[in-house]
Protein backbone atom coordinates (compact mmCIF):
# COMPACT_ATOMS: atom_id res chain seq x y z
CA UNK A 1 23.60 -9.47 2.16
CA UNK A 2 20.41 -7.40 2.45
CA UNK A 3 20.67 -3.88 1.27
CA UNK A 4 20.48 -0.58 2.87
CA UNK A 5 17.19 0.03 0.48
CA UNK A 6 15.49 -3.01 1.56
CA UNK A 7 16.19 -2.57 5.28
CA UNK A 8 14.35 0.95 4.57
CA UNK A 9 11.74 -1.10 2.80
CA UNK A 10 11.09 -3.27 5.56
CA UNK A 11 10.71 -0.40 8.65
CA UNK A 12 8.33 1.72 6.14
CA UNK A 13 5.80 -1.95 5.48
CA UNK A 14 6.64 -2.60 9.33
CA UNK A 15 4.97 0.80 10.51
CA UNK A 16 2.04 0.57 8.17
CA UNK A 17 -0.94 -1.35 9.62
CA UNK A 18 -1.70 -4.42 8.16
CA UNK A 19 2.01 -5.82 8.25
CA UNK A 20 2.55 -4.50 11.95
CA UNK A 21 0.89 -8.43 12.27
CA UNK A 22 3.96 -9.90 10.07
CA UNK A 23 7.00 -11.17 11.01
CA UNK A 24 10.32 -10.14 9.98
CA UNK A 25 11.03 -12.80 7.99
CA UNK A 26 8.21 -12.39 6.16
CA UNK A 27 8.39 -8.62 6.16
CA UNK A 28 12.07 -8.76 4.73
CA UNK A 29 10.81 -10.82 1.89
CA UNK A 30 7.95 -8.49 0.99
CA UNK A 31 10.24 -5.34 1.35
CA UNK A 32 12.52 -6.89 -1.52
CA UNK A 33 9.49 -7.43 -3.75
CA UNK A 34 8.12 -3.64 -3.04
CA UNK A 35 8.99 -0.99 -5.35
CA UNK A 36 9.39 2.33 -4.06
CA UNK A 37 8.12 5.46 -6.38
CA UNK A 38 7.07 8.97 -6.51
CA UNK A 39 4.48 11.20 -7.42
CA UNK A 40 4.92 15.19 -7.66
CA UNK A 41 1.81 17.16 -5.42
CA UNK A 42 -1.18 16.96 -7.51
CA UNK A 43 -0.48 14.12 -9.86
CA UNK A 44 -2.90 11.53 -10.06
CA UNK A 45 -1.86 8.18 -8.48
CA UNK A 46 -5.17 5.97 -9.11
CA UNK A 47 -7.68 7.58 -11.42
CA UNK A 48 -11.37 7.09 -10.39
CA UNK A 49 -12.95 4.72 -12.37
CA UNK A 50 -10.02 2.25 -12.41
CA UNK A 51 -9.54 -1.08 -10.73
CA UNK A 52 -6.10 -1.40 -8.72
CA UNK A 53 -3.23 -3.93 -9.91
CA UNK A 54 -1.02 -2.84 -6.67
CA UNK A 55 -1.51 -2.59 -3.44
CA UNK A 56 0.32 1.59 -2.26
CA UNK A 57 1.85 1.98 0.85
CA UNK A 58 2.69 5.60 2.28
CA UNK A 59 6.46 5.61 2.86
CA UNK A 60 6.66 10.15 2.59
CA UNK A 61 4.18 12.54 2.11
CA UNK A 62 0.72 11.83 1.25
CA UNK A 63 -2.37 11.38 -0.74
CA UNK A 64 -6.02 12.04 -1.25
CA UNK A 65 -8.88 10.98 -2.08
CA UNK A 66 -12.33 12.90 -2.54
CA UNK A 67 -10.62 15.76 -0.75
CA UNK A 68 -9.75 13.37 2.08
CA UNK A 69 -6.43 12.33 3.46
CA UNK A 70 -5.86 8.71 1.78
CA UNK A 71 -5.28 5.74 4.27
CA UNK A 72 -1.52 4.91 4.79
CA UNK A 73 -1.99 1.38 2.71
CA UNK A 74 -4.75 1.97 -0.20
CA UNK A 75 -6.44 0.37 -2.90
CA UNK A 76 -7.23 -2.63 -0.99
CA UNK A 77 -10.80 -2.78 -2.26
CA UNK A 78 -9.82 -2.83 -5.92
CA UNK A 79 -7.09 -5.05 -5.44
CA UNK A 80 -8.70 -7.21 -3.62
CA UNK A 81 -12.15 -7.23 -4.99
CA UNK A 82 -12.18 -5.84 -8.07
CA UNK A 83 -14.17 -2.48 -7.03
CA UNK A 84 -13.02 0.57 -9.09
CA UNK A 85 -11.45 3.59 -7.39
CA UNK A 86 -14.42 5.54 -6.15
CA UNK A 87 -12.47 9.01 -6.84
CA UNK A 88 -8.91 9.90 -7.69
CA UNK A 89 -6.30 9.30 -5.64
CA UNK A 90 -3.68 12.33 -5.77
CA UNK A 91 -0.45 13.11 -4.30
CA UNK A 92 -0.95 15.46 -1.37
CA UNK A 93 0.29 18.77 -1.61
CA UNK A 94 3.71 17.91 -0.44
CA UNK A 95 4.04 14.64 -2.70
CA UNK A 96 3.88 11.31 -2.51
CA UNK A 97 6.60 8.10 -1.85
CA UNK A 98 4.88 5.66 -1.72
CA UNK A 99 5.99 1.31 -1.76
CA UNK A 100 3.89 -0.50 -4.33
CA UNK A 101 3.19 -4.44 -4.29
CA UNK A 102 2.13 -5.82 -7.29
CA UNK A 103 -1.12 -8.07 -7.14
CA UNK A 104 0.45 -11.26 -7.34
CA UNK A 105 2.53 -10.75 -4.37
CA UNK A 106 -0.09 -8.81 -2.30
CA UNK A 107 -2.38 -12.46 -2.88
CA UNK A 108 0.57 -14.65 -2.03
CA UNK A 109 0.95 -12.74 1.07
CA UNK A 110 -2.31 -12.79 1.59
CA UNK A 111 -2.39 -17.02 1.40
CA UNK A 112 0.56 -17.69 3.51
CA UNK A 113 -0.59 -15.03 6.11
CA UNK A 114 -4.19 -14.52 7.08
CA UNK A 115 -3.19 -12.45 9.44
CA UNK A 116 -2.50 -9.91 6.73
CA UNK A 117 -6.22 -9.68 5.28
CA UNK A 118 -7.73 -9.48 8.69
CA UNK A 119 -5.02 -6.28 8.74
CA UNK A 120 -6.48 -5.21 5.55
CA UNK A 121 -9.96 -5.42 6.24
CA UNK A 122 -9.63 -3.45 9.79
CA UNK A 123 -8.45 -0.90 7.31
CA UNK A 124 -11.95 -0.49 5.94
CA UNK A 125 -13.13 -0.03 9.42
CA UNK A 126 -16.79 -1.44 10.82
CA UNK A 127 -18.77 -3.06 8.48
């Protein structure tokens, strides 16, 4: 039986760009490896500096970065590539929920479904 939480899960990933190209199959799998968490307005979500070991995905409010709204999946780059957050990334000022993958799932997603990384990198926008 899939859970109430996961069903959630699934509709936040399936409204977020890159995994609009997934299928529900493999969108219900991702959703139950996806854990969801919380940052009060202001707190500090990725500091600058640091390379990312999840991949965030905006379920509720929102965050910044460099005084900019933060994309609705973020940290790509670091996750990806290894580049280190240019600036902070803080919870907007009415919070943040946000899904987090963990890297190891966000590359196995990214093997089985190529799909996914062309998603990602239309997230950077043109080169």
């Amino acid at each position: 039986m899939i859970g109430s939480d996961v069903v959630d899960r699934l509709f936040v990933l399936r409204a977020a760009g890159p995994f609009q190209r997934l299928e529900d199959a493999e969108l219900l799998l991702i959703a139950r490896h996806a854990r969801p968490r919380a940052f009060a307005p202001g707190k500090v979500v990725i500091p600058a500096g640091t390379v990312g070991e999840a991949l965030f995905v905006v379920a509720a409010g929102g965050a910044e970065i460099a005084g900019a709204p933060a994309p609705v999946v973020f940290d790509a780059p670091g996750l990806l590539f290894g580049l280190a957050a240019r600036a902070d990334y803080v919870a907007g000022p009415e919070g943040l929920e946000v899904l987090v993958i963990a890297k190891p799932h966000v590359f196995t997603i990214a093997r089985e479904c190529p799909e996914f990384v062309v998603g990602l990198r239309d997230l950077a926008g043109p080169a």
